[in-house]
Protein backbone atom coordinates (compact mmCIF):
# COMPACT_ATOMS: atom_id res chain seq x y z
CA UNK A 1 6.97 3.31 -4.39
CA UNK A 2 5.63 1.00 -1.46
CA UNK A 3 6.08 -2.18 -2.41
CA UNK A 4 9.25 -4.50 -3.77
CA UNK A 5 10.42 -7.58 -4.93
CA UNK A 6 13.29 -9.27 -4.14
CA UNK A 7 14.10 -10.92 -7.58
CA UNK A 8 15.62 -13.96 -5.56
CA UNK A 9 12.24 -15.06 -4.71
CA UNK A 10 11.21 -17.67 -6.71
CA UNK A 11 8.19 -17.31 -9.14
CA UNK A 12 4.88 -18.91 -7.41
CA UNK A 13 3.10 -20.80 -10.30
CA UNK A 14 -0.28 -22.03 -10.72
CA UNK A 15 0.79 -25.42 -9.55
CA UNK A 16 2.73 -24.49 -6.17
CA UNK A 17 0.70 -21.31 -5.29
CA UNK A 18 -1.26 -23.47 -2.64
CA UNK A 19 1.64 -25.16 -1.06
CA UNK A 20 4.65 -22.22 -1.00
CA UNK A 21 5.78 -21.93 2.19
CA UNK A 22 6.23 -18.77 2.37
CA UNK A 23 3.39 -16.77 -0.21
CA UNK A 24 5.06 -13.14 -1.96
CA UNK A 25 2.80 -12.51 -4.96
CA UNK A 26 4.29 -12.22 -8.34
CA UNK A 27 2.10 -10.22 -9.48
CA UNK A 28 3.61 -7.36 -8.52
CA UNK A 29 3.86 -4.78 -11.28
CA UNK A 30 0.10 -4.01 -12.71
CA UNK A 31 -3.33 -3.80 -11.20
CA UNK A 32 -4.76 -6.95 -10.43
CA UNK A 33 -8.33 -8.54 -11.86
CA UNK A 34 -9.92 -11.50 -11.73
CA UNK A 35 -12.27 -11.70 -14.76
CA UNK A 36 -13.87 -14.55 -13.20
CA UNK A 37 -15.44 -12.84 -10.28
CA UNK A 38 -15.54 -9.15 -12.25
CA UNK A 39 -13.38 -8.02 -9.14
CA UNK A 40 -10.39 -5.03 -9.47
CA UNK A 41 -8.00 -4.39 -7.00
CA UNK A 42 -6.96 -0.57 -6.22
CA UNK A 43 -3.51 -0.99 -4.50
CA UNK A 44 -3.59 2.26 -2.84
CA UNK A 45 0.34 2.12 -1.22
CA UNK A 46 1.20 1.04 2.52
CA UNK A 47 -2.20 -0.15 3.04
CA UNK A 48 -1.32 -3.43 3.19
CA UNK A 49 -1.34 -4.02 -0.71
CA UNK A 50 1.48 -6.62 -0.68
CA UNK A 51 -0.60 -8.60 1.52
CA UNK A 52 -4.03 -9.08 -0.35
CA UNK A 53 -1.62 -9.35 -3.46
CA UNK A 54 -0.04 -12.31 -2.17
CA UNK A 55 -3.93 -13.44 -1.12
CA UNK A 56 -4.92 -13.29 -4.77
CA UNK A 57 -2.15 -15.55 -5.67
CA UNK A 58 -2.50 -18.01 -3.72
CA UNK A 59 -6.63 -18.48 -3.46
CA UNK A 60 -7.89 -16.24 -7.15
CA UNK A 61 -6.94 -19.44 -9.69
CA UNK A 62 -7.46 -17.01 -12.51
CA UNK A 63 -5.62 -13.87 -10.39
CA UNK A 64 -4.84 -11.77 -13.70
CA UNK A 65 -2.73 -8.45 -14.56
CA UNK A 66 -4.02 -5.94 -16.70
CA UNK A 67 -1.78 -4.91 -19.00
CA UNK A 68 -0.13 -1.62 -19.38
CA UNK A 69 -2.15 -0.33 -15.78
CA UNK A 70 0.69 0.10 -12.80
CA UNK A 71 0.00 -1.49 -9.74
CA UNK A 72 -0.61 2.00 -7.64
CA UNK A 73 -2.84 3.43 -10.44
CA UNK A 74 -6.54 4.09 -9.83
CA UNK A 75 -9.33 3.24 -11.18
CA UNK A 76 -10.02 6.31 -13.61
CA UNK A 77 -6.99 4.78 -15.58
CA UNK A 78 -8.87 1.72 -16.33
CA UNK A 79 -10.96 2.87 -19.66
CA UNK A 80 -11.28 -0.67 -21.18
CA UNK A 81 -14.85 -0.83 -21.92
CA UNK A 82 -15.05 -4.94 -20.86
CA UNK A 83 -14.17 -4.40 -17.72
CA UNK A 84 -16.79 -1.09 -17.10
CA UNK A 85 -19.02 -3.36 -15.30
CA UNK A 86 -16.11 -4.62 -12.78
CA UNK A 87 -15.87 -3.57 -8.74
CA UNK A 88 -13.22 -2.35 -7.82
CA UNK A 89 -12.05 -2.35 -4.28
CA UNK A 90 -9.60 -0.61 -2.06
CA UNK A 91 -8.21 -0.58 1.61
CA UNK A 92 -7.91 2.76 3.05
CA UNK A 93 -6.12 3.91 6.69
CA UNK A 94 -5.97 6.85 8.78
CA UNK A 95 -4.23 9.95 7.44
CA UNK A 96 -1.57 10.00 9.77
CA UNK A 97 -0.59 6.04 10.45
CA UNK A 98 -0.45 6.55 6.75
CA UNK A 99 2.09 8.80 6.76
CA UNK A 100 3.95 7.41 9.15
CA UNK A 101 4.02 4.00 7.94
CA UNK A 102 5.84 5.23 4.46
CA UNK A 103 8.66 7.28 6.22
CA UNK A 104 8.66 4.09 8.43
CA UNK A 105 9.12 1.83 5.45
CA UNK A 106 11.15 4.15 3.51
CA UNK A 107 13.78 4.37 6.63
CA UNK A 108 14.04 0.42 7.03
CA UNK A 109 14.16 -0.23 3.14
CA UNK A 110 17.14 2.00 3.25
CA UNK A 111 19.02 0.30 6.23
CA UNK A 112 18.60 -3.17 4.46
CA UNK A 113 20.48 -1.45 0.86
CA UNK A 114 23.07 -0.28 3.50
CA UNK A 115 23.64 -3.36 5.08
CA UNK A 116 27.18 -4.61 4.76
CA UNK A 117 25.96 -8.09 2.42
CA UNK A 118 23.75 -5.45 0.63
CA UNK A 119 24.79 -5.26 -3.36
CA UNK A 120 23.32 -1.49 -3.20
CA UNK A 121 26.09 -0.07 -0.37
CA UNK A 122 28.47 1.34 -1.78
CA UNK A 123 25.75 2.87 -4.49
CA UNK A 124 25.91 7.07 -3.88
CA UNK A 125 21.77 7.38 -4.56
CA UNK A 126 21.04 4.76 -1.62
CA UNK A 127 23.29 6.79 0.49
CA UNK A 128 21.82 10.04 -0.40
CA UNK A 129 18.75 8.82 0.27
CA UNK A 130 19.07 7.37 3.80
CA UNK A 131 21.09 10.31 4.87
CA UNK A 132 17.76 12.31 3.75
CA UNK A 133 15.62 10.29 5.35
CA UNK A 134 17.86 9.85 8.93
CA UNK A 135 16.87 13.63 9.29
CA UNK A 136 13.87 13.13 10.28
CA UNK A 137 10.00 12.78 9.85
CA UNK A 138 9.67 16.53 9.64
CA UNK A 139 12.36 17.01 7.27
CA UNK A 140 10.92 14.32 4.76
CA UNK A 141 7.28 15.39 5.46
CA UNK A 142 8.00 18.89 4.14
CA UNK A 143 10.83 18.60 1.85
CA UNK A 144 11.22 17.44 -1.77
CA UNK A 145 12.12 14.35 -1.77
CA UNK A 146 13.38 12.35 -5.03
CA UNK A 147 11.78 9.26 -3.70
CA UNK A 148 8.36 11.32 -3.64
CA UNK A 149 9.13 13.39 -6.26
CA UNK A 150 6.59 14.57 -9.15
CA UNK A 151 9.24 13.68 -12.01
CA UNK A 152 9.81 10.49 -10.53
CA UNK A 153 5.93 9.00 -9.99
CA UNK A 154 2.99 10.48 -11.80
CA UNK A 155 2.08 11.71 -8.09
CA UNK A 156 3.65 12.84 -4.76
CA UNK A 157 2.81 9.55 -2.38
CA UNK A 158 2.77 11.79 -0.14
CA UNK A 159 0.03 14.11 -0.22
CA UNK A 160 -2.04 12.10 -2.87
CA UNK A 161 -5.43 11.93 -0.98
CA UNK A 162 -6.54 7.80 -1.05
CA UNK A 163 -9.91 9.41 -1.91
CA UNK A 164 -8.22 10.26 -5.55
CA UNK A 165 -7.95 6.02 -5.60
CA UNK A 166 -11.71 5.29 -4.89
CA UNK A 167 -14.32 6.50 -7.26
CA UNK A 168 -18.30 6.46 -5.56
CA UNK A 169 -18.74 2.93 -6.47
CA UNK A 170 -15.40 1.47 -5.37
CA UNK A 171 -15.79 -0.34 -2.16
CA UNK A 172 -13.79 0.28 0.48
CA UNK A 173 -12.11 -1.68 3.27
CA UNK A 174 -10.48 -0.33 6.38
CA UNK A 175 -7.20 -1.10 7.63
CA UNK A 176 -8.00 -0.62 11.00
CA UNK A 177 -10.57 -3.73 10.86
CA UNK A 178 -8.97 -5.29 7.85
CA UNK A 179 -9.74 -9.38 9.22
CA UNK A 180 -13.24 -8.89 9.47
CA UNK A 181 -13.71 -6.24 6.31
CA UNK A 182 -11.85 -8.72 4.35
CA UNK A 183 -14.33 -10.95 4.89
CA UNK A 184 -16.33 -9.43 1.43
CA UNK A 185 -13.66 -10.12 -0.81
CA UNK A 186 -13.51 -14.07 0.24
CA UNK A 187 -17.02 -14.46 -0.33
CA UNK A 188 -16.71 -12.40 -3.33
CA UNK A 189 -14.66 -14.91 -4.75
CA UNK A 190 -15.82 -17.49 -2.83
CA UNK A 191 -14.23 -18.78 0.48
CA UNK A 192 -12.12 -21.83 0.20
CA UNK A 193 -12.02 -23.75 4.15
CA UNK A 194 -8.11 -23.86 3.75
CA UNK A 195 -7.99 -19.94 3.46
CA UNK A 196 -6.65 -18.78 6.75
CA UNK A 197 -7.15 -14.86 5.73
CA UNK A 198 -4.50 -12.34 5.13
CA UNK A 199 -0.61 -13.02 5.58
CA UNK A 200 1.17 -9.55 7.21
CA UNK A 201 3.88 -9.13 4.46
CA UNK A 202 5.90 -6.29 3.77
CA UNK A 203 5.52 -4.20 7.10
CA UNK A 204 7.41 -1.85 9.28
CA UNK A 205 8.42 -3.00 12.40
CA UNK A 206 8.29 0.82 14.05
CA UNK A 207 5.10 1.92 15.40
CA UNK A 208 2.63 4.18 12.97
CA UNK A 209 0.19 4.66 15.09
CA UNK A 210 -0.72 8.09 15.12
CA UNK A 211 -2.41 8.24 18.94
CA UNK A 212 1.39 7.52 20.88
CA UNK A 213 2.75 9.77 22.61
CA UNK A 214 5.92 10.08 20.48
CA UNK A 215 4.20 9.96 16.99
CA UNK A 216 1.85 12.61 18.54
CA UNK A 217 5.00 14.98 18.77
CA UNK A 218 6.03 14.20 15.53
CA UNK A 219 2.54 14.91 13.90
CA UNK A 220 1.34 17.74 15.49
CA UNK A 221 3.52 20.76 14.17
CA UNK A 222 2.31 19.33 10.64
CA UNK A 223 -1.18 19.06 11.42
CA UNK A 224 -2.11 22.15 9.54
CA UNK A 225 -0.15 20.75 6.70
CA UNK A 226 -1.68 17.33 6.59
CA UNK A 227 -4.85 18.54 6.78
CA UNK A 228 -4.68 20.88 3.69
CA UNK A 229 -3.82 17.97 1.69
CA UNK A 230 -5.83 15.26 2.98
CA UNK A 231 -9.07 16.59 4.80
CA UNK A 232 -10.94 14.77 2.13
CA UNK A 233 -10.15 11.66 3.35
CA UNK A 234 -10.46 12.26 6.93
CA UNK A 235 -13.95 13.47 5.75
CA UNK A 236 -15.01 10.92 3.26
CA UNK A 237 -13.47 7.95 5.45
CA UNK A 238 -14.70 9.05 8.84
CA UNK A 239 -11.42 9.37 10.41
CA UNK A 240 -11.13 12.11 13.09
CA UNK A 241 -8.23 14.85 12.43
CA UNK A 242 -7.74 15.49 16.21
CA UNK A 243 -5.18 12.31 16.18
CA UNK A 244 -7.57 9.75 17.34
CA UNK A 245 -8.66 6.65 15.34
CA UNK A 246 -12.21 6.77 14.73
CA UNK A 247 -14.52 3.39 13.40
């Protein structure tokens, strides 16, 4: 869930990964290392993953997979003893923009299968699935939902607290001041001049954030709700559950 390939793109090799015009990583199916800097990368979804995927590829010469981990898994999966002594690191967001941003995504990725070029239109399950989703916010916040499902991931995307992502020594970047928190990683692994930061791939264009008046309406019946699941990270993160962004 979160993040897709179109298979038409072509493959960015070591050789081009500096000069593709336009950079969508390829490594886009298991967690990312690079052994060289001892550096993991907890894709926690819609928190701009795609992007400091695409990053790796392009600047992280020896930007690795590790076998048999999924992309969105965290870091208590990881129990090869060589890589005990790795960091791991993660971007986390406010609870609600969170939210918003995968029914957002989940909305948009459905109009593109339903477009009429689209080879997935006339397919019944992308149907189903956008006439789900075209009731509403509320109705997908609060209903099963096969996309969300627990027999379809290993968790509900949903409610999965990012906190369950981030063990005490992972270090954590915020979304909300992603440029300048970036910043660690690219002298982590050593800034190169030509690096011009972060590219802003694979984003919704409606608004997620949580302080408008509109998404305000569409939160607040639910707070109760979203707060049962994911005070922890509201706690732990220092975001403030009364809908406004805190540093």
């Amino acid at each position: 869930m979160g993040d897709w390939m179109d298979p038409r793109v072509p493959v960015i090799t070591q050789d081009n990964r500096r000069t593709h015009s336009t950079i969508i990583c390829c490594l886009n199916t298991h967690m990312i290392v690079s052994h060289a800097h001892k550096l993991i990368f907890t894709h926690i979804p819609k928190n701009a993953g795609t992007s400091i995927r695409a990053w790796f590829e392009r600047w992280v010469p020896d930007a690795d997979e590790i076998p048999n981990l999924d992309k969105h898994m965290t870091p208590h999966h990881v129990h090869t003893r060589h890589l005990d002594n790795y960091t791991h690191f993660a971007v986390v967001r406010n609870p609600y923009d969170r939210l918003l941003s995968q029914y957002n995504f989940h909305v948009e990725r459905h109009e593109q299968y339903l477009k009429p070029k689209s080879k997935l239109r006339n397919k019944e399950w992308a149907n189903e699935k956008y006439n789900e989703l075209k009731q509403g916010f509320s109705n997908w916040l609060t209903d099963p939902y096969p996309i969300a499902d627990r027999e379809a991931k290993w968790y509900d995307y949903r409610w999965c607290p990012q906190s369950l992502w981030c063990t005490p020594d992972t270090h954590i970047l915020k979304f909300e001041t992603l440029e300048q928190d970036f910043k660690w990683v690219q002298d982590k692994v050593g800034n190169n001049v030509e690096d011009a930061g972060l590219q802003r791939l694979n984003i919704t264009t409606s608004d997620n954030d949580h302080r408008t008046s509109a998404n305000r309406v569409l939160l607040a019946p639910h707070r109760e709700l979203t707060l049962s699941h994911l005070l922890v990270d509201f706690k732990r993160f220092g975001y403030a559950p009364d809908f406004d962004r805190a540093s």
